[in-house]
N, C-alpha and C. Protein backbone atom coordinates (compact mmCIF):
# COMPACT_ATOMS: atom_id res chain seq x y z
N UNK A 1 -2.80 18.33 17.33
CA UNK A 1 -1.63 17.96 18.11
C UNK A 1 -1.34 16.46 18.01
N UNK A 2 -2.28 15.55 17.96
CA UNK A 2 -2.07 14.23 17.46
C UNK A 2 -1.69 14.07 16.48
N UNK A 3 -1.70 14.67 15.32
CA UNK A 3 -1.15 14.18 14.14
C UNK A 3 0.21 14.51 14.08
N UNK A 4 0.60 15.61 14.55
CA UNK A 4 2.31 15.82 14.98
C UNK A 4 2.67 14.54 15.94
N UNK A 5 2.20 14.49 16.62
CA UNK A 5 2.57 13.13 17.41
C UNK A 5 3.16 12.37 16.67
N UNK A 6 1.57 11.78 16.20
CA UNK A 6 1.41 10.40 15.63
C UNK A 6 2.91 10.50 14.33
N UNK A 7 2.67 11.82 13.10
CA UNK A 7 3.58 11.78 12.54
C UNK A 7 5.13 12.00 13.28
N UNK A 8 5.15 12.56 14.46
CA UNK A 8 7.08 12.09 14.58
C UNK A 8 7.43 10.41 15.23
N UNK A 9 6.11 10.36 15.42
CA UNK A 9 6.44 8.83 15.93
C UNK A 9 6.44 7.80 15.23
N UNK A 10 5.99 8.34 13.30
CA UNK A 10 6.16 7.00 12.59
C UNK A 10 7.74 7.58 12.10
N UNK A 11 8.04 8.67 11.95
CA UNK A 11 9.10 9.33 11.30
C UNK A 11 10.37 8.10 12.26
N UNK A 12 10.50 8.22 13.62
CA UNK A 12 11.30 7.62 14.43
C UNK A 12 11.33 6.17 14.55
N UNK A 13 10.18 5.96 14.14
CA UNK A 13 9.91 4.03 14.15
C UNK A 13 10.43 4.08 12.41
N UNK A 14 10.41 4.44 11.60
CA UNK A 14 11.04 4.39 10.32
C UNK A 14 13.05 4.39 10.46
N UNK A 15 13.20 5.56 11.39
CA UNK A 15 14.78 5.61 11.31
C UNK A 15 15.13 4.38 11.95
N UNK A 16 14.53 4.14 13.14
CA UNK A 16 14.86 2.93 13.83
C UNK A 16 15.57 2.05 13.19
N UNK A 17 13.77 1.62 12.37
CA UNK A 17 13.73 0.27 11.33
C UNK A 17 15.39 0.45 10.39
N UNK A 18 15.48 1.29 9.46
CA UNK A 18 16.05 1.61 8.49
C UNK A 18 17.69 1.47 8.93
N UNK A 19 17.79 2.22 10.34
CA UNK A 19 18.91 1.80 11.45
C UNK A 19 19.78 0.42 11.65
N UNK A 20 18.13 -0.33 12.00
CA UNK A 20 18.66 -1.70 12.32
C UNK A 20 18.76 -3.10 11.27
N UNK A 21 18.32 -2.16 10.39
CA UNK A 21 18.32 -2.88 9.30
C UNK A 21 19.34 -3.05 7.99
N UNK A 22 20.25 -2.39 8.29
CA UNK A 22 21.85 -2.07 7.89
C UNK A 22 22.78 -2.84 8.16
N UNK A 23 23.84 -3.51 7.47
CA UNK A 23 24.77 -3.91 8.07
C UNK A 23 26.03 -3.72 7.59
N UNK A 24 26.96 -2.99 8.61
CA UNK A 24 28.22 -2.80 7.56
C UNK A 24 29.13 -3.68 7.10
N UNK A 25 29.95 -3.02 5.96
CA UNK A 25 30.77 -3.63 4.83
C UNK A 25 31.63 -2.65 4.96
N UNK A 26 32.88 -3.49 4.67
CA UNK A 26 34.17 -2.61 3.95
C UNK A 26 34.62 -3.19 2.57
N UNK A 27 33.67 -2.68 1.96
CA UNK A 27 33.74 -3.00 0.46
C UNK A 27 33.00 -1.15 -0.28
N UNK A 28 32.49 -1.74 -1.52
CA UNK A 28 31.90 -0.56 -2.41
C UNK A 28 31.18 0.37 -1.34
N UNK A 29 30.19 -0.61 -0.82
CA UNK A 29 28.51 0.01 -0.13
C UNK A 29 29.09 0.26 1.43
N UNK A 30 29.41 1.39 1.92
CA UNK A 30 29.47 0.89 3.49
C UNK A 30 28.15 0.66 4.06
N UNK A 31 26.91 0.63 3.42
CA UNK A 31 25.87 -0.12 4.59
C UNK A 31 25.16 -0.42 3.53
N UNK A 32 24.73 -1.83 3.89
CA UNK A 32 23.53 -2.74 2.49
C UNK A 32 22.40 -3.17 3.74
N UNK A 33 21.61 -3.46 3.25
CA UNK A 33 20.40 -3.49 3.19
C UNK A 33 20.48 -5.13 3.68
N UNK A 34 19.89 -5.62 4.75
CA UNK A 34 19.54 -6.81 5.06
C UNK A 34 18.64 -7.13 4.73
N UNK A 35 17.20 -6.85 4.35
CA UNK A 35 15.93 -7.13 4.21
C UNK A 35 15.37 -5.87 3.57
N UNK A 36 14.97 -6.55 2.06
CA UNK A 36 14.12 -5.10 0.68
C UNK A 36 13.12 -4.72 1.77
N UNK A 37 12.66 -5.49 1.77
CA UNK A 37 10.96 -5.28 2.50
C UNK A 37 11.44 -4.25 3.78
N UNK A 38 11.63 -4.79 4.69
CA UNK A 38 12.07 -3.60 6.05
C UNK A 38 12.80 -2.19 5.74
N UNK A 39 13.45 -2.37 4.07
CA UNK A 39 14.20 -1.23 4.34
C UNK A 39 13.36 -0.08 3.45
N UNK A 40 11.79 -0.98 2.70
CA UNK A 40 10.85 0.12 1.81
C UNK A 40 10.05 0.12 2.64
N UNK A 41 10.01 -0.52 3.41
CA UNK A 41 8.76 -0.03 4.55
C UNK A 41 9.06 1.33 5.65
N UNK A 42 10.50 1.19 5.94
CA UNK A 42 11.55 2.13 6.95
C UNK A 42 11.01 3.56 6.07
N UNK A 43 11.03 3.34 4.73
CA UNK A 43 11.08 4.36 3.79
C UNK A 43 9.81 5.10 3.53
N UNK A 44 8.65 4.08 3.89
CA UNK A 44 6.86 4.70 3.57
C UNK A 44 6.57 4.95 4.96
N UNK A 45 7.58 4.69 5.70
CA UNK A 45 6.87 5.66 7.57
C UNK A 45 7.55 6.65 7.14
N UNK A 46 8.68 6.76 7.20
CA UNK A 46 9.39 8.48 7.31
C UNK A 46 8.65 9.08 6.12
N UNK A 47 8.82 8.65 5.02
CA UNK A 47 7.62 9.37 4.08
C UNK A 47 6.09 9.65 4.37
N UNK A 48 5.68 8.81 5.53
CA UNK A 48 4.50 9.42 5.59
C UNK A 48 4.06 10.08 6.95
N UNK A 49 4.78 9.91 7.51
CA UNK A 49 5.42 11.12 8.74
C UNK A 49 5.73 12.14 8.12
N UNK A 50 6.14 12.33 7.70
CA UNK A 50 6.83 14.12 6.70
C UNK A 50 4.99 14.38 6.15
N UNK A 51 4.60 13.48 5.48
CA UNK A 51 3.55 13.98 4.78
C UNK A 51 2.27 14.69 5.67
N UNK A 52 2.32 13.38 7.02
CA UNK A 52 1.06 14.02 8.26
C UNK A 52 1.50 15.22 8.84
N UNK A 53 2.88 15.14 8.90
CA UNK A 53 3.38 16.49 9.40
C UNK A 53 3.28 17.84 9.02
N UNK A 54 3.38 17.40 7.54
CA UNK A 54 3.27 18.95 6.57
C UNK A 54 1.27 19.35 6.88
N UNK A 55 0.95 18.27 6.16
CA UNK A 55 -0.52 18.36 6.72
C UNK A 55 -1.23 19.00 7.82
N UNK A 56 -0.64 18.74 9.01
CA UNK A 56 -0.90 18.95 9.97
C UNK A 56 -0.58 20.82 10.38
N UNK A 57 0.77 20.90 9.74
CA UNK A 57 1.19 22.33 9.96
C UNK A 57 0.54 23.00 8.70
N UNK A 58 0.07 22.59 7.52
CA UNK A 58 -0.52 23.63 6.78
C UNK A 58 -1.62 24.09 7.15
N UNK A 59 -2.86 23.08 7.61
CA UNK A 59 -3.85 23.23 8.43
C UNK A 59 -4.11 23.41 9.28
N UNK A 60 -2.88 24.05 10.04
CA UNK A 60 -2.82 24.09 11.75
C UNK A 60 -2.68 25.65 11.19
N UNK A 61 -2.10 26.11 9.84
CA UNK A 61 -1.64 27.75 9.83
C UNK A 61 -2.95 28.36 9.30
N UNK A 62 -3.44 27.73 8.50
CA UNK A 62 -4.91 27.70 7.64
C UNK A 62 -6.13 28.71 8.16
């Protein structure tokens, strides 16, 4: 049950990040990227939230 936790709670601290880390344009991109770093990091929580998650439910069915 902790690892579902733990994984929706990096999943949500990732959208956050990824959220606030946008800024719009009315040009080509409607949302660019303020900061590489915050927006590949936004990207290795929700990726590794999905991953504890799957984990968690394969071995929870197991």
């Amino acid at each position: 049950m902790f690892a579902l936790i733990f994984g929706i709670a990096l999943i949500i601290i990732g959208m956050v990040l990824a959220v606030t880390n946008t800024k719009y344009q009315f040009k080509w991109y409607p949302y660019k990227s303020k900061n590489k770093v915050i927006a590949i990091t936004a990207f290795l929580l929700v990726f590794i939230g999905i991953v504890i998650i799957t984990g968690w439910a394969y071995l929870s069915v197991k």
